[in-house]
PDB file of N, CA and C in Angstrom:
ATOM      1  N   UNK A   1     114.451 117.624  82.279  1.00  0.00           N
ATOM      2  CA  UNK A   1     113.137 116.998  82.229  1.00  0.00           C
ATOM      3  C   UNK A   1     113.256 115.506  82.554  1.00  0.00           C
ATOM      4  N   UNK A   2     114.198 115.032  81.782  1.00  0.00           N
ATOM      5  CA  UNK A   2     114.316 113.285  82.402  1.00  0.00           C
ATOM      6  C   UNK A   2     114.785 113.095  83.431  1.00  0.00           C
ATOM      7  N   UNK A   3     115.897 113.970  84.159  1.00  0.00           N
ATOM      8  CA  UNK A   3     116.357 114.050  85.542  1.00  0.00           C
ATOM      9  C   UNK A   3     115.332 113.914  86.611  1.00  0.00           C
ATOM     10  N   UNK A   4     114.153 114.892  86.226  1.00  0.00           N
ATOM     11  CA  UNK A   4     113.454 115.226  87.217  1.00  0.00           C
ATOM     12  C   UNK A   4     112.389 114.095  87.131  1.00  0.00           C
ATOM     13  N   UNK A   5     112.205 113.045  86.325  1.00  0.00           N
ATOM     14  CA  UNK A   5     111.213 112.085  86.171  1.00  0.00           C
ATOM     15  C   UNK A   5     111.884 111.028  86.561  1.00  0.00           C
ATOM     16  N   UNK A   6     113.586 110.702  86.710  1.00  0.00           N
ATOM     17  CA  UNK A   6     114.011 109.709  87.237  1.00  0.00           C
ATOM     18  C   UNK A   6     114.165 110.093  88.691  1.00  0.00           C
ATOM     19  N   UNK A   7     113.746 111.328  89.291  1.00  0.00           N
ATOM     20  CA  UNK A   7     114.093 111.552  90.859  1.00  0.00           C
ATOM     21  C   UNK A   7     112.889 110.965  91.173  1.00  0.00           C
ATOM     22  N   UNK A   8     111.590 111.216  90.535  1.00  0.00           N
ATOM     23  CA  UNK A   8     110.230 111.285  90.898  1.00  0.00           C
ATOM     24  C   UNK A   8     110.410 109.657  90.998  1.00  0.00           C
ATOM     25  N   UNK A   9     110.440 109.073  90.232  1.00  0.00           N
ATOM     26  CA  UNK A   9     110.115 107.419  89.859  1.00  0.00           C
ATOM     27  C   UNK A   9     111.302 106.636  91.090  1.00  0.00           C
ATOM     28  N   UNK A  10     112.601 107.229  90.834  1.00  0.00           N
ATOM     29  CA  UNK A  10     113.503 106.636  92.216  1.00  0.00           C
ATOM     30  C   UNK A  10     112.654 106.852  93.768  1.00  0.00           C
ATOM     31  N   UNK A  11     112.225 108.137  93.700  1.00  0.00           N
ATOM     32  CA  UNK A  11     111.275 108.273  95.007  1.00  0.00           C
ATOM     33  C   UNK A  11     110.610 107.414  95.328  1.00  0.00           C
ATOM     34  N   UNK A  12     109.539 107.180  94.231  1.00  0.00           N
ATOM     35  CA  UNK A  12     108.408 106.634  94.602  1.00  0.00           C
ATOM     36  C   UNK A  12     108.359 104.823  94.529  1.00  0.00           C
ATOM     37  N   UNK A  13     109.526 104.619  93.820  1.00  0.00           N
ATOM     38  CA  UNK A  13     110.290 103.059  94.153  1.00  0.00           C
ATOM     39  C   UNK A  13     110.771 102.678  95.651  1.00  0.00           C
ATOM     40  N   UNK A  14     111.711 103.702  95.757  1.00  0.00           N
ATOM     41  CA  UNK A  14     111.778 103.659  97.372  1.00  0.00           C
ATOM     42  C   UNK A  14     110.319 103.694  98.168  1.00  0.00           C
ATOM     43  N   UNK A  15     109.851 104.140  98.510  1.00  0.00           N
ATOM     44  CA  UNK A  15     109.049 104.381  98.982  1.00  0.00           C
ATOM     45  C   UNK A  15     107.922 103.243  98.983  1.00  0.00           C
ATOM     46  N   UNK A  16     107.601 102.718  97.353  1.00  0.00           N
ATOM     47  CA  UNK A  16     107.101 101.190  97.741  1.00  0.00           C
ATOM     48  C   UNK A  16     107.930 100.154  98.112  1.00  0.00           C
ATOM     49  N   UNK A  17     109.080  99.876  97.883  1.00  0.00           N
ATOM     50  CA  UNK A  17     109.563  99.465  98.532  1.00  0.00           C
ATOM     51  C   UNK A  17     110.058  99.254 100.084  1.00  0.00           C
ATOM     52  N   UNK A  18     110.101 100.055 100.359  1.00  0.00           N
ATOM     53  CA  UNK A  18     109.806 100.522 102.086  1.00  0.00           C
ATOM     54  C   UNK A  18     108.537  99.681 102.242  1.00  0.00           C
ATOM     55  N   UNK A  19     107.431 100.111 101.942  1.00  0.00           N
ATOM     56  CA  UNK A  19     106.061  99.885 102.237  1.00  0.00           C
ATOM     57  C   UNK A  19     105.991  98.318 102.232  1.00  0.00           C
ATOM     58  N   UNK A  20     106.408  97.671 100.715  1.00  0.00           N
ATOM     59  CA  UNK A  20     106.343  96.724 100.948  1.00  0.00           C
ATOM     60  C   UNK A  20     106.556  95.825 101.916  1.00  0.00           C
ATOM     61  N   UNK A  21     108.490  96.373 101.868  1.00  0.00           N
ATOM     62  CA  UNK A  21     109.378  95.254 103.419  1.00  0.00           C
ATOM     63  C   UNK A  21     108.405  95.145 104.186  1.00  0.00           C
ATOM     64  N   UNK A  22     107.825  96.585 105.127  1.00  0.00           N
ATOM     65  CA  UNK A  22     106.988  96.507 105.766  1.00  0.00           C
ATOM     66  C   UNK A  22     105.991  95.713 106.145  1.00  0.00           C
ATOM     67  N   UNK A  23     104.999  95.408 105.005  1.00  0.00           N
ATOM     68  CA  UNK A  23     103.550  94.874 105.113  1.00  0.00           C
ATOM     69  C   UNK A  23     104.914  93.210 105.204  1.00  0.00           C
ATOM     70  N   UNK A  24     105.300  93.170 104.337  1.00  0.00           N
ATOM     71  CA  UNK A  24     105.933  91.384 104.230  1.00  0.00           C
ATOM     72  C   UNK A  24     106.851  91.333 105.145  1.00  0.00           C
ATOM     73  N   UNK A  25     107.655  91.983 106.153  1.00  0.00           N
ATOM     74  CA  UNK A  25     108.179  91.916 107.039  1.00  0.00           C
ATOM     75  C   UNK A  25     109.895  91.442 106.474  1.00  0.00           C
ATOM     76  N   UNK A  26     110.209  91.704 105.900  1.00  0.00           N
ATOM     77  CA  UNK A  26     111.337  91.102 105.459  1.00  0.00           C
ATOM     78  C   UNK A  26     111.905  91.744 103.661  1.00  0.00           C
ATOM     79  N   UNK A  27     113.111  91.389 103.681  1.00  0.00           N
ATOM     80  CA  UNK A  27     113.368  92.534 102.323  1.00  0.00           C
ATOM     81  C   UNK A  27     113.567  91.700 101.289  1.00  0.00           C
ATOM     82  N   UNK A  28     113.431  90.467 101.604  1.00  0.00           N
ATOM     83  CA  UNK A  28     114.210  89.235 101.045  1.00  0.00           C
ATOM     84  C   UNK A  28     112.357  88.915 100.159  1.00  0.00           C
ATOM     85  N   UNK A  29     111.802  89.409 100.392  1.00  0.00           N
ATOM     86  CA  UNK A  29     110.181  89.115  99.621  1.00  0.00           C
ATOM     87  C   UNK A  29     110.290  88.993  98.120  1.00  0.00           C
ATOM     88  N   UNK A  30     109.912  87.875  97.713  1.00  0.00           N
ATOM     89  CA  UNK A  30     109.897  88.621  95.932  1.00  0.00           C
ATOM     90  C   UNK A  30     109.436  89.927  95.798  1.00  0.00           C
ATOM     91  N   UNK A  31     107.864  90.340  96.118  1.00  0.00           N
ATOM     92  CA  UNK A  31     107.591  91.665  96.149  1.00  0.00           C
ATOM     93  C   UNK A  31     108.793  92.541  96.023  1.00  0.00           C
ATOM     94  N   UNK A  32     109.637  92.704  97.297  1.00  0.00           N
ATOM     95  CA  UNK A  32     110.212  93.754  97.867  1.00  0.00           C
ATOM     96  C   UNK A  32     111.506  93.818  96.772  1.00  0.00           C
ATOM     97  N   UNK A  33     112.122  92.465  96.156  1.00  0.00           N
ATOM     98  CA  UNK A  33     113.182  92.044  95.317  1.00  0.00           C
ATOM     99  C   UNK A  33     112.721  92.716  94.397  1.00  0.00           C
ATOM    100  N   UNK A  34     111.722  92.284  93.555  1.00  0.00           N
ATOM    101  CA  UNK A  34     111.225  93.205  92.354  1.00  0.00           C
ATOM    102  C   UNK A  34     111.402  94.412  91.784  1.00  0.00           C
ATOM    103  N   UNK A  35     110.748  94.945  93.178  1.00  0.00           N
ATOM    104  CA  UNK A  35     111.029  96.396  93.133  1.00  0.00           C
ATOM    105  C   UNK A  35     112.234  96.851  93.374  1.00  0.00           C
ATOM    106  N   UNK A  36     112.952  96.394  94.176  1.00  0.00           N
ATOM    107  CA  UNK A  36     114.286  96.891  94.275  1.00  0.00           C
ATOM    108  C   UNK A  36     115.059  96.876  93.322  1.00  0.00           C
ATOM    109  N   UNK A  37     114.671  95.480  92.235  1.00  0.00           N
ATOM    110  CA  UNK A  37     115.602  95.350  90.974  1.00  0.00           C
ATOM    111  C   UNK A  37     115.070  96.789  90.088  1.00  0.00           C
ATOM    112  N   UNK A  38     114.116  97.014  89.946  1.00  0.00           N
ATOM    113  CA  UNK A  38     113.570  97.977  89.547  1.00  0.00           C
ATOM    114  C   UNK A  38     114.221  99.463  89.886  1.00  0.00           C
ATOM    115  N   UNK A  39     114.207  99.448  91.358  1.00  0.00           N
ATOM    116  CA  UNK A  39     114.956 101.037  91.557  1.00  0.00           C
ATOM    117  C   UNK A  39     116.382 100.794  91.324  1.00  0.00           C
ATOM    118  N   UNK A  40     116.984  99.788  90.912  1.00  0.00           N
ATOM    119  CA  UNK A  40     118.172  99.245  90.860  1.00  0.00           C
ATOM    120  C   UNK A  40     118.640 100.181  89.212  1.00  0.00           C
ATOM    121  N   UNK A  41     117.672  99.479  88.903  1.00  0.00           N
ATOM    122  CA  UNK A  41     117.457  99.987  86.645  1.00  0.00           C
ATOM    123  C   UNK A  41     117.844 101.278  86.752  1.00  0.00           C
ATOM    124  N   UNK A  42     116.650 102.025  87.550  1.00  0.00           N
ATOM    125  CA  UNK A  42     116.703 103.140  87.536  1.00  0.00           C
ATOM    126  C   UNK A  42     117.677 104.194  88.088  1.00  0.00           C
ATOM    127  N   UNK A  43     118.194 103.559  89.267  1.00  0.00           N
ATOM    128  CA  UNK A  43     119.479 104.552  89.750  1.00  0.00           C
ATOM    129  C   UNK A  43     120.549 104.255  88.686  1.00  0.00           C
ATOM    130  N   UNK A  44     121.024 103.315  88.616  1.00  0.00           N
ATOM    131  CA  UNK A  44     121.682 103.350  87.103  1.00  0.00           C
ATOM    132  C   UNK A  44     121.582 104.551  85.995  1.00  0.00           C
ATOM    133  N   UNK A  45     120.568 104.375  85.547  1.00  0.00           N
ATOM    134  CA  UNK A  45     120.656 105.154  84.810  1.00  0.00           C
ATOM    135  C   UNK A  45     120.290 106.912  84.935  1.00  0.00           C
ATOM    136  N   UNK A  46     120.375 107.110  85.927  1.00  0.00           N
ATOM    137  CA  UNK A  46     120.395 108.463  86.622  1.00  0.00           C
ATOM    138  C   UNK A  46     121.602 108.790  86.983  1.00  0.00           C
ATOM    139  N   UNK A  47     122.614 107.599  87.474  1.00  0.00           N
ATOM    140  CA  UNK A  47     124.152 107.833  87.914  1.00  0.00           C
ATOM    141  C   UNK A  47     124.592 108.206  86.023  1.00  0.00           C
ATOM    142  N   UNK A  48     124.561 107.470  85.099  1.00  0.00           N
ATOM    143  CA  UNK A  48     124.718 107.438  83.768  1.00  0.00           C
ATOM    144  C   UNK A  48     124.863 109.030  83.843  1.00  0.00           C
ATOM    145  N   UNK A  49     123.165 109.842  83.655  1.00  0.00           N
ATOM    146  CA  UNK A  49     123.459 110.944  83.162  1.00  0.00           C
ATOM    147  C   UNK A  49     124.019 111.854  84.017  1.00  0.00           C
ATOM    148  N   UNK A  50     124.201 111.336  85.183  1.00  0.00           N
ATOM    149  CA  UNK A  50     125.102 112.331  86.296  1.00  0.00           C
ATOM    150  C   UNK A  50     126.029 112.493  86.078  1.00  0.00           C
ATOM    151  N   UNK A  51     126.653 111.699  85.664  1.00  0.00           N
ATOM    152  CA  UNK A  51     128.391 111.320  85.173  1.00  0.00           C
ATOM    153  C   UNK A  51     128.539 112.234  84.110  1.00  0.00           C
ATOM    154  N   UNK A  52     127.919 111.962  83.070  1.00  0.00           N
ATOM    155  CA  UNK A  52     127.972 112.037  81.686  1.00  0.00           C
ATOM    156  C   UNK A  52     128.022 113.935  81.914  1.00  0.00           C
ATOM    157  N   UNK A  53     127.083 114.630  82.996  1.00  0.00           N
ATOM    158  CA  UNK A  53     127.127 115.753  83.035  1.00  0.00           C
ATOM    159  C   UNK A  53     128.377 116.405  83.394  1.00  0.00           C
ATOM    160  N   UNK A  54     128.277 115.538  84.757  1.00  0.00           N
ATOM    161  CA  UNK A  54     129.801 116.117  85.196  1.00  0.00           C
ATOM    162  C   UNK A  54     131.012 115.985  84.522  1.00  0.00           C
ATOM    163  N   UNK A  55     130.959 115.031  83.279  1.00  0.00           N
ATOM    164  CA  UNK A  55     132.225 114.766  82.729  1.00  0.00           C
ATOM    165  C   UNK A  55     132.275 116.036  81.885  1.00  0.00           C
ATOM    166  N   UNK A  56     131.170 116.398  81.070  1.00  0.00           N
ATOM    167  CA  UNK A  56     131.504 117.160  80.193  1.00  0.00           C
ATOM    168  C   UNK A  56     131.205 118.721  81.118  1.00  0.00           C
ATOM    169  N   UNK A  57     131.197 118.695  82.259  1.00  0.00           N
ATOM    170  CA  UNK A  57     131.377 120.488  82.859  1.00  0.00           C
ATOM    171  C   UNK A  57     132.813 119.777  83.343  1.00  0.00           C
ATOM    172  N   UNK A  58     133.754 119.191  83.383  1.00  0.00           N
ATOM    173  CA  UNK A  58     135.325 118.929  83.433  1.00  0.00           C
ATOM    174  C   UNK A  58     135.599 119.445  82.163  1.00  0.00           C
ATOM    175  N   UNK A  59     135.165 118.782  81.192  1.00  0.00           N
ATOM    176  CA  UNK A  59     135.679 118.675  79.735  1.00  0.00           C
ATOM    177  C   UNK A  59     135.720 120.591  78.943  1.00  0.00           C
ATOM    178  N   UNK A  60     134.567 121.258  79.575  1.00  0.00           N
ATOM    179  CA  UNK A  60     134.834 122.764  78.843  1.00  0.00           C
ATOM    180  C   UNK A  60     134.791 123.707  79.554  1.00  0.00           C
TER     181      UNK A  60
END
């Protein structure tokens, strides 16, 4: 359930982000920074429980 709400929210970060660069022409925008720090948070912590899964299907 949280997997599938951090794919949704990483999506749709990308995706404004894209949009943004776009309209501001450049990636370097605060806008575009923002958000990126943002999908930044979030892939983080999606790699977290990725790991954390795969460690423990090693572990038994």
């Amino acid at each position: 359930m949280m997997e599938s709400f951090l794919q949704e929210k990483i999506e749709s970060l990308r995706f404004q982000m894209i949009e943004l660069a776009l309209i501001y022409g450049t990636l370097t925008h605060e806008q575009v920074v923002m958000v990126s720090q943002q999908l930044d948070r979030y892939l983080v912590v999606y790699q977290k429980i990725q790991y954390r899964r795969f460690k423990m299907k090693r572990c038994c």
